[in-house]
PDB file of N, CA and C in Angstrom:
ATOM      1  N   UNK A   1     110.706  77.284 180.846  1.00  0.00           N
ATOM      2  CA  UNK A   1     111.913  78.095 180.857  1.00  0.00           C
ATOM      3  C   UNK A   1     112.078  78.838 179.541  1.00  0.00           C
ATOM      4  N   UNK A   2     112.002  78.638 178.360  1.00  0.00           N
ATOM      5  CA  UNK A   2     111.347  79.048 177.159  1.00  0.00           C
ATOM      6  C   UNK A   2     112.463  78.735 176.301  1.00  0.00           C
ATOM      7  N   UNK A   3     112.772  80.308 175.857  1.00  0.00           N
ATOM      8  CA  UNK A   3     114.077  80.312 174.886  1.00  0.00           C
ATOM      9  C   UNK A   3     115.206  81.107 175.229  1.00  0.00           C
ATOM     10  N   UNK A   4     116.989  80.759 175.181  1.00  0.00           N
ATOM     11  CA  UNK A   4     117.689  82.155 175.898  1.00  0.00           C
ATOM     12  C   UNK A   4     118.700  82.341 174.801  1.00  0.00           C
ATOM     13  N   UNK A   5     118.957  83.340 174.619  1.00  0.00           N
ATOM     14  CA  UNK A   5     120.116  84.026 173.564  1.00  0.00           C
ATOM     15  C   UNK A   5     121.121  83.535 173.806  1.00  0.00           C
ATOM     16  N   UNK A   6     122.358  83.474 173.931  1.00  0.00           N
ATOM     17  CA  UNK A   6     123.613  84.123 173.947  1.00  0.00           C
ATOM     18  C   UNK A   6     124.089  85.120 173.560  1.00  0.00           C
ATOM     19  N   UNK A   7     124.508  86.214 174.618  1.00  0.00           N
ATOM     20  CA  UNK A   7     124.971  87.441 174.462  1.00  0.00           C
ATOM     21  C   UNK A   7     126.315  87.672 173.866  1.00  0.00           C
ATOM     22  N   UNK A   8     127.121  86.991 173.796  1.00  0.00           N
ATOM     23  CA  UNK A   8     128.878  87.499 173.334  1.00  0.00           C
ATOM     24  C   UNK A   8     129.422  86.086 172.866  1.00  0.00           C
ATOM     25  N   UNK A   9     129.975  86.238 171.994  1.00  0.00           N
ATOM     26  CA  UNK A   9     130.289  84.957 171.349  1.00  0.00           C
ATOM     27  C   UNK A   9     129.634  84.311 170.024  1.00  0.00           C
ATOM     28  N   UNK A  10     130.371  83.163 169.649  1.00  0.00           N
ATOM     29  CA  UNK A  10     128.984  82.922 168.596  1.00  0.00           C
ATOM     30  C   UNK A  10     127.808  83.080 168.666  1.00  0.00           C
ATOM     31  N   UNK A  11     126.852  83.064 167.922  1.00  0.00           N
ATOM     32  CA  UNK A  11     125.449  83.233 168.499  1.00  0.00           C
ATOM     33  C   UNK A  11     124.890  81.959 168.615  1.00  0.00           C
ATOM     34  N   UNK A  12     124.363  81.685 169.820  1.00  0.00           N
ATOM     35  CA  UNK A  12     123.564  80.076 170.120  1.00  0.00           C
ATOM     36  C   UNK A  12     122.445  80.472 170.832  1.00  0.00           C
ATOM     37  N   UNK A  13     121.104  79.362 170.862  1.00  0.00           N
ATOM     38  CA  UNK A  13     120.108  79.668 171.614  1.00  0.00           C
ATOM     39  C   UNK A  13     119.848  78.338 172.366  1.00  0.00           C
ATOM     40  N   UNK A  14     119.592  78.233 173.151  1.00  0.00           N
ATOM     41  CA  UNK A  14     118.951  76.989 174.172  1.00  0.00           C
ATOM     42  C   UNK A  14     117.470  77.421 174.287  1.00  0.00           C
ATOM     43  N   UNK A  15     116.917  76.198 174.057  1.00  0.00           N
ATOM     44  CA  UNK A  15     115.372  75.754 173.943  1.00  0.00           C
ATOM     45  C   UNK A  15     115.144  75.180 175.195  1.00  0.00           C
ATOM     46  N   UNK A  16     114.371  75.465 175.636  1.00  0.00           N
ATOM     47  CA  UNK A  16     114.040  74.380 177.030  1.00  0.00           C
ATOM     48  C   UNK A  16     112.581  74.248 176.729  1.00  0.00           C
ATOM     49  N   UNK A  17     112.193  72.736 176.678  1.00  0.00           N
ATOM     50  CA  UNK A  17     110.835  72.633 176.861  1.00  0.00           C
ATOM     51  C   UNK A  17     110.741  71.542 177.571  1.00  0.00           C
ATOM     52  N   UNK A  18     109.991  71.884 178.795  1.00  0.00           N
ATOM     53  CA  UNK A  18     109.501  71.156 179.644  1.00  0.00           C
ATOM     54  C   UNK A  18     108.900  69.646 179.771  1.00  0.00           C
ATOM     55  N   UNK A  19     109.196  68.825 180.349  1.00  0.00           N
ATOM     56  CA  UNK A  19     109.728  68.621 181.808  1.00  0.00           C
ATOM     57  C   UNK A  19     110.900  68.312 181.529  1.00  0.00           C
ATOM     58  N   UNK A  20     111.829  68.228 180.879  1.00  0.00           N
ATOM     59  CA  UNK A  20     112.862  67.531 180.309  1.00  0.00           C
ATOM     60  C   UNK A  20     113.994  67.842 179.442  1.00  0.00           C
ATOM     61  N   UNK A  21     113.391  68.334 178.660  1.00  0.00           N
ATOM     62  CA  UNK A  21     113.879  68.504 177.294  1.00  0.00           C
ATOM     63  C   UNK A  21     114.632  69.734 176.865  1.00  0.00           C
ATOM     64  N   UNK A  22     115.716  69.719 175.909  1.00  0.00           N
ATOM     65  CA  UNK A  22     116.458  70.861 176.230  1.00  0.00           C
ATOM     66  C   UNK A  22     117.647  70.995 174.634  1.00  0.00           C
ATOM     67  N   UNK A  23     117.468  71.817 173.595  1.00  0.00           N
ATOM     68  CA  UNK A  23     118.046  71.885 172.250  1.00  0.00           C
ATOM     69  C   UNK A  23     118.920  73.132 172.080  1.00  0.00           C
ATOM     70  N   UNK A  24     120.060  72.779 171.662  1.00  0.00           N
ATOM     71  CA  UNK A  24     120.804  74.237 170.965  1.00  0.00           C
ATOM     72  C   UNK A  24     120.972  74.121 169.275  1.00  0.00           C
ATOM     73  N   UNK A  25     120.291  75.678 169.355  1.00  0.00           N
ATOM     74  CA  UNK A  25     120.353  76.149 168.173  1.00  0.00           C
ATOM     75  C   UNK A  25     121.498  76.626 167.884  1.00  0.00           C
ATOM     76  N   UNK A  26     122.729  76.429 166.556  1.00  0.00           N
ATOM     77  CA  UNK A  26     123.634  77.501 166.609  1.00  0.00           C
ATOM     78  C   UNK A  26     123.752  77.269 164.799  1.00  0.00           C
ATOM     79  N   UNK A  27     125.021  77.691 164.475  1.00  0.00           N
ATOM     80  CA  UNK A  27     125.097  78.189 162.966  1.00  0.00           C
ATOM     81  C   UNK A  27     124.533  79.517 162.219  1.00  0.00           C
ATOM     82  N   UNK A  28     124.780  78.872 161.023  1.00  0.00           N
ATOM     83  CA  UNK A  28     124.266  80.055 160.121  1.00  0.00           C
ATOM     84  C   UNK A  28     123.768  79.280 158.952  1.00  0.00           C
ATOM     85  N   UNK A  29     122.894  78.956 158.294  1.00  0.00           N
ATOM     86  CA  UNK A  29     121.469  79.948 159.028  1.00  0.00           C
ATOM     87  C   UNK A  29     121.447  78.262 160.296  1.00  0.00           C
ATOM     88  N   UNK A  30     120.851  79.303 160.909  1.00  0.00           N
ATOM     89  CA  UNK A  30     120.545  78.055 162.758  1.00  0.00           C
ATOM     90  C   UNK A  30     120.029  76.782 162.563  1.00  0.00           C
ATOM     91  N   UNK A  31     120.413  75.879 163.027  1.00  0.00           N
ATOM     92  CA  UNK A  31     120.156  74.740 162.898  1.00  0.00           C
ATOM     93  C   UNK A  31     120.081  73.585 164.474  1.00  0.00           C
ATOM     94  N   UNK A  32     119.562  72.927 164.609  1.00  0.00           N
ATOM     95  CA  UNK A  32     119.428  71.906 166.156  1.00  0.00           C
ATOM     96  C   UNK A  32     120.745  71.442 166.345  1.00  0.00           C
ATOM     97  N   UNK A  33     121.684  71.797 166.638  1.00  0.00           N
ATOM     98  CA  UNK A  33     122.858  71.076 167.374  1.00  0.00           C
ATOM     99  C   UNK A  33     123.551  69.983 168.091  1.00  0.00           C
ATOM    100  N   UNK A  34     122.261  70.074 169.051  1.00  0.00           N
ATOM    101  CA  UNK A  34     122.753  69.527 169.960  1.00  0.00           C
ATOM    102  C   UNK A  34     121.374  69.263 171.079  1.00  0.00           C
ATOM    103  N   UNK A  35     121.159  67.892 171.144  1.00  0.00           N
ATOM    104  CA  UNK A  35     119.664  67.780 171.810  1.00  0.00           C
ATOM    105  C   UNK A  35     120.074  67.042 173.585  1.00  0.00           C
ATOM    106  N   UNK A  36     119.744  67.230 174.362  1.00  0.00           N
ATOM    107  CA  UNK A  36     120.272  66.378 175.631  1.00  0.00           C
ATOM    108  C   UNK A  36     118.907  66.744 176.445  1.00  0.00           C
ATOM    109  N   UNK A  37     119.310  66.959 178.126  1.00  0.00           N
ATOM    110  CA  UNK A  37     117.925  66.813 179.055  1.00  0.00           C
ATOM    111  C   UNK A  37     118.507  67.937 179.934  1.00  0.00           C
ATOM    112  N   UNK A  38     117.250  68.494 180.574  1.00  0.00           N
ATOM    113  CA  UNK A  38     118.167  69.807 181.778  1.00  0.00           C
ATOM    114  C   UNK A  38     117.644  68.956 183.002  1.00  0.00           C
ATOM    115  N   UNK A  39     118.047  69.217 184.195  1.00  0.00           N
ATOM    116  CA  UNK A  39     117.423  68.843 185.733  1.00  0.00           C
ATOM    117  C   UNK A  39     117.793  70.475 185.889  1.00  0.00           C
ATOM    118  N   UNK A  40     116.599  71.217 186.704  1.00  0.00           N
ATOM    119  CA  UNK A  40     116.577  72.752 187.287  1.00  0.00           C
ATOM    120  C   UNK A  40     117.114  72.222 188.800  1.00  0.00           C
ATOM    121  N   UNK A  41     117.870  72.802 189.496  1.00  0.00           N
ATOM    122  CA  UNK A  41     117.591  72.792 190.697  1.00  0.00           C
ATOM    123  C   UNK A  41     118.027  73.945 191.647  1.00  0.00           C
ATOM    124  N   UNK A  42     116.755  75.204 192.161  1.00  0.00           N
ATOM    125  CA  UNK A  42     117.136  75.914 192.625  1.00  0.00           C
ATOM    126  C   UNK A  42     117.432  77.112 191.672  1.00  0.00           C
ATOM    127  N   UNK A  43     118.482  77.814 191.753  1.00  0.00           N
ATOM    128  CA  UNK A  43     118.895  79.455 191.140  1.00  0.00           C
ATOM    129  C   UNK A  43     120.079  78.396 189.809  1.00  0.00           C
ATOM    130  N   UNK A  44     119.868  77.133 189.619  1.00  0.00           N
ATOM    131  CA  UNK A  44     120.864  76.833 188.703  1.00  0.00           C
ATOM    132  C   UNK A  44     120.032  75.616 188.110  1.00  0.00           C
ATOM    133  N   UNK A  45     120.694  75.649 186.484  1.00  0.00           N
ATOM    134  CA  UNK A  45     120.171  74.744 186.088  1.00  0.00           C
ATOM    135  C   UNK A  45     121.319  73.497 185.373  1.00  0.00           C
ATOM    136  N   UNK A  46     121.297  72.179 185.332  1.00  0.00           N
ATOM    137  CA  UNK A  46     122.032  71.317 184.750  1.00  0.00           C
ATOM    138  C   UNK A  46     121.997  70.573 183.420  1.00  0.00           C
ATOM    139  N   UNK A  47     122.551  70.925 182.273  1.00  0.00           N
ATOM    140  CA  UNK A  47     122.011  70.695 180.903  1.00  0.00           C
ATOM    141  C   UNK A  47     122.803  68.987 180.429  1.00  0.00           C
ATOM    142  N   UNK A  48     122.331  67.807 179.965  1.00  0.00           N
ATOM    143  CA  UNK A  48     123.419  66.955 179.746  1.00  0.00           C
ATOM    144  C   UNK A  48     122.923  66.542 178.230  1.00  0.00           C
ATOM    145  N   UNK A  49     124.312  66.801 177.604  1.00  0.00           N
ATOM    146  CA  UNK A  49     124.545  66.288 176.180  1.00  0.00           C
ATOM    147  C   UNK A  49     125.266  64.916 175.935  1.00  0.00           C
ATOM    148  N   UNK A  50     124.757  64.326 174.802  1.00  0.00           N
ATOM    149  CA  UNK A  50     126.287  62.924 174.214  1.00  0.00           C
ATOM    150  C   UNK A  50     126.991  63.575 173.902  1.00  0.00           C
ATOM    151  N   UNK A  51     128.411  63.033 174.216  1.00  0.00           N
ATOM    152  CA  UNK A  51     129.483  63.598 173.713  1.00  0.00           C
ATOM    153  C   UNK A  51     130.091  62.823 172.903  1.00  0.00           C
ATOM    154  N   UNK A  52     131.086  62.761 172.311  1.00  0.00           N
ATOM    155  CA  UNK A  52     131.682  61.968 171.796  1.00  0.00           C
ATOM    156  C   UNK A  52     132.022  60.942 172.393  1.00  0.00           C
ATOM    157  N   UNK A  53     131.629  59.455 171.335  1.00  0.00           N
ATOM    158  CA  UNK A  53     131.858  58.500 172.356  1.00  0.00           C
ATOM    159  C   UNK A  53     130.874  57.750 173.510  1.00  0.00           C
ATOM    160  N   UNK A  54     129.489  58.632 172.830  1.00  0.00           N
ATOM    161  CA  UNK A  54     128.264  58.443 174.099  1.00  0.00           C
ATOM    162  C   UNK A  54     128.947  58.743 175.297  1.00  0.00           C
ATOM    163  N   UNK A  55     129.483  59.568 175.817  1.00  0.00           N
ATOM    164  CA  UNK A  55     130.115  59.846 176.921  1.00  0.00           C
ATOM    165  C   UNK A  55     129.068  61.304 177.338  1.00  0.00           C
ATOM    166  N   UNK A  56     128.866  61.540 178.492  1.00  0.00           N
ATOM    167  CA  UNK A  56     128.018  62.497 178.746  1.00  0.00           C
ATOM    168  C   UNK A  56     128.383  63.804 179.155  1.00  0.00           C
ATOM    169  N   UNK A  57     128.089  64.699 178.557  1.00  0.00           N
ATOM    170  CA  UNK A  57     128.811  65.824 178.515  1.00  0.00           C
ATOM    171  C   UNK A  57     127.696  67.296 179.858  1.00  0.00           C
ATOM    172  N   UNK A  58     127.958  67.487 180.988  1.00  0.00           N
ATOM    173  CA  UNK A  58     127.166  68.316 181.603  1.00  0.00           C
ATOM    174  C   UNK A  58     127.644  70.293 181.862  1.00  0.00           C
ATOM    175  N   UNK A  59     126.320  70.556 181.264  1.00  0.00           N
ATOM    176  CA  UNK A  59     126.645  72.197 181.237  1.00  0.00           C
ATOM    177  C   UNK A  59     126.115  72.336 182.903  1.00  0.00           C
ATOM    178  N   UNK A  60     126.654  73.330 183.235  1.00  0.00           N
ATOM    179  CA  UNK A  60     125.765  74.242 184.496  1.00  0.00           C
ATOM    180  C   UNK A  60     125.900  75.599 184.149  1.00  0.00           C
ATOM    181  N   UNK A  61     124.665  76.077 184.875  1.00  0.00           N
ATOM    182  CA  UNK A  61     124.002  77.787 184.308  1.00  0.00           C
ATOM    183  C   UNK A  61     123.720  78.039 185.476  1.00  0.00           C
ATOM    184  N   UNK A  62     123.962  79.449 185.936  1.00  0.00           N
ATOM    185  CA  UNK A  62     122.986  79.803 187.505  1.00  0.00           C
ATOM    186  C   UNK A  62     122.688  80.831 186.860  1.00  0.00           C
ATOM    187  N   UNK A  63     121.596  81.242 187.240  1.00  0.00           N
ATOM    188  CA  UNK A  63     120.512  82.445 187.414  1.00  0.00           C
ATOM    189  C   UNK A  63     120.846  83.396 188.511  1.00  0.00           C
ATOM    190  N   UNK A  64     120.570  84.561 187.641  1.00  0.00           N
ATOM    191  CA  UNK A  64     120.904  85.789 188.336  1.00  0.00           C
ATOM    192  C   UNK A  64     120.576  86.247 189.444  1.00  0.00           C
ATOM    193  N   UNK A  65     120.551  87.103 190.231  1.00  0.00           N
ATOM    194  CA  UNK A  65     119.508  87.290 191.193  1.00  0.00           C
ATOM    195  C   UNK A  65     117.895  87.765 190.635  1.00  0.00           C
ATOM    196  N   UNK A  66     117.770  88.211 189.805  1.00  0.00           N
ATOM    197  CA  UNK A  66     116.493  88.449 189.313  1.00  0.00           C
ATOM    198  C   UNK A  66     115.618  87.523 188.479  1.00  0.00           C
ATOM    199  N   UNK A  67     116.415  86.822 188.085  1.00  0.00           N
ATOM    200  CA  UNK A  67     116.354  85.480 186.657  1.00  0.00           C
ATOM    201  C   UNK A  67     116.371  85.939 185.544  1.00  0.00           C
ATOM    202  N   UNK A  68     116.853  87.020 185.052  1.00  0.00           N
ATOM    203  CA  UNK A  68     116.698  87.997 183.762  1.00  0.00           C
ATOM    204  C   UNK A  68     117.781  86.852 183.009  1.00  0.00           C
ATOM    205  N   UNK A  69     119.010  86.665 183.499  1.00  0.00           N
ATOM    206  CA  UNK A  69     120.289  85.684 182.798  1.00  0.00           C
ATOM    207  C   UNK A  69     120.356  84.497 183.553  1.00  0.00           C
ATOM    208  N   UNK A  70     121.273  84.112 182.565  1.00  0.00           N
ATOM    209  CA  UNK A  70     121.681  82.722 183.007  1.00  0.00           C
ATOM    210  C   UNK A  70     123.386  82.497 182.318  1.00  0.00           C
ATOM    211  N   UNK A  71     124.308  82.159 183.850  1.00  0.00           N
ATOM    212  CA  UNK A  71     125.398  82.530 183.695  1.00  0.00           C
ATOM    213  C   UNK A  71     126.266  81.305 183.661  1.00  0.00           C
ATOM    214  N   UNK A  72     127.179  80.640 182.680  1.00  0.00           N
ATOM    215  CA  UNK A  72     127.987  80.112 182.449  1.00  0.00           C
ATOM    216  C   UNK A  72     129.204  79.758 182.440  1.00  0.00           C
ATOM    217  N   UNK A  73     130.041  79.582 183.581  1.00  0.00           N
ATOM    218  CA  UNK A  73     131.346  79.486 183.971  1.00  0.00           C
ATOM    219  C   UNK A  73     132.004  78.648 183.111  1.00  0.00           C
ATOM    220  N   UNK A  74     132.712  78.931 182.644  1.00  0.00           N
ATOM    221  CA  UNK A  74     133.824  78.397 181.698  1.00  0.00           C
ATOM    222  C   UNK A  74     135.073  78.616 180.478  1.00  0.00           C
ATOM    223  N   UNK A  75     135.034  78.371 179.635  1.00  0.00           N
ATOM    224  CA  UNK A  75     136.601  79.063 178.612  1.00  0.00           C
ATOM    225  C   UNK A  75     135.430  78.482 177.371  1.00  0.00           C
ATOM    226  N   UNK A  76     135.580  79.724 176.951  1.00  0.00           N
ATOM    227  CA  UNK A  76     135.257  81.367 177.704  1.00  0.00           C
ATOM    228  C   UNK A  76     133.427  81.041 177.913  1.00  0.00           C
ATOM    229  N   UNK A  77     133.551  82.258 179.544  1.00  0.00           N
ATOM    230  CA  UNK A  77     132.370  81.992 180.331  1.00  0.00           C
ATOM    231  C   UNK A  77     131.260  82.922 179.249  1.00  0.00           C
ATOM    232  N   UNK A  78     129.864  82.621 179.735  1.00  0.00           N
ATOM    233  CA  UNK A  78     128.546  82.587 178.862  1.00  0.00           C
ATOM    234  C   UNK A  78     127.879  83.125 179.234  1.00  0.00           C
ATOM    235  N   UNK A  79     126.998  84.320 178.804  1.00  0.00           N
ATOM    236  CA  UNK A  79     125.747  84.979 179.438  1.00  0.00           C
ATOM    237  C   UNK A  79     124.211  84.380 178.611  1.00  0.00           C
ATOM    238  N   UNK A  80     123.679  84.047 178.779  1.00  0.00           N
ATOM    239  CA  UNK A  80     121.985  84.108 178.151  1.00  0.00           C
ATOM    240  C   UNK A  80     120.882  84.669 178.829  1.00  0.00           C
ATOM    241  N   UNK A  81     120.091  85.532 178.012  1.00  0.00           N
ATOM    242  CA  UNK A  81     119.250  85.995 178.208  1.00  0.00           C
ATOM    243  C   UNK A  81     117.675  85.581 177.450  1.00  0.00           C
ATOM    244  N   UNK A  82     116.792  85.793 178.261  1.00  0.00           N
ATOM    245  CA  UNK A  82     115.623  85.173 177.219  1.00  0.00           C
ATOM    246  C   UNK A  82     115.297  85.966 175.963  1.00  0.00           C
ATOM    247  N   UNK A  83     115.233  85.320 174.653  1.00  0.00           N
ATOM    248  CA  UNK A  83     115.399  85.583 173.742  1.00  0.00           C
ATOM    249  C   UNK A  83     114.346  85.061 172.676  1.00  0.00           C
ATOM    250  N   UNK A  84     113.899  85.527 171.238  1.00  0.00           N
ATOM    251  CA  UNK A  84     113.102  84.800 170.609  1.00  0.00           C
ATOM    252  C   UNK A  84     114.039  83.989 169.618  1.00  0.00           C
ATOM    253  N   UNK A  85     113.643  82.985 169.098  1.00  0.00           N
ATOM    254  CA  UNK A  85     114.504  82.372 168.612  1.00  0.00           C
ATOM    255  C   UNK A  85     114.856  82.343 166.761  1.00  0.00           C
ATOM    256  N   UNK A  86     115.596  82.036 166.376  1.00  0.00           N
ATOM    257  CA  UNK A  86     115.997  82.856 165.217  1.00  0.00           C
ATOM    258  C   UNK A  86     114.945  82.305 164.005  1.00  0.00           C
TER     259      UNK A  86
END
């Protein structure tokens, strides 16, 4: 799945490396954030972080119709695009 930007907002990147594995980059200058696991399934993918508390924290992303983005419902909702990483 590689690497995806974030388009609007702070700037963050998600790492995905396969079969499993899944890192956000954010700050200044960028730094690993935040390390958890994705499951793909279909036009969407499921990202899970610790949260505070070891409590498990789950993102969802769906893919566009083309797969160019990957779209993020939430406050406030998220676009990523594949990106090189900083």
């Amino acid at each position: 799945m590689g690497t995806w930007e974030r388009q609007s907002g702070p700037k963050e990147w998600l790492l995905f490396n396969a079969p499993k594995e899944v890192g956000v980059l954010s700050g200044s200058p960028p730094s690993l954030t935040s390390r958890g696991e994705f499951i793909p399934t279909g036009r969407s993918v499921s990202l899970f972080f610790r949260g505070v508390g070891g409590s498990t924290v789950e993102r969802v992303l769906e893919a566009s119709a083309d797969f160019t983005e990957l779209h993020e419902s939430g406050t406030p909702p998220a676009t990523y695009r594949r990106g090189s990483p900083p």
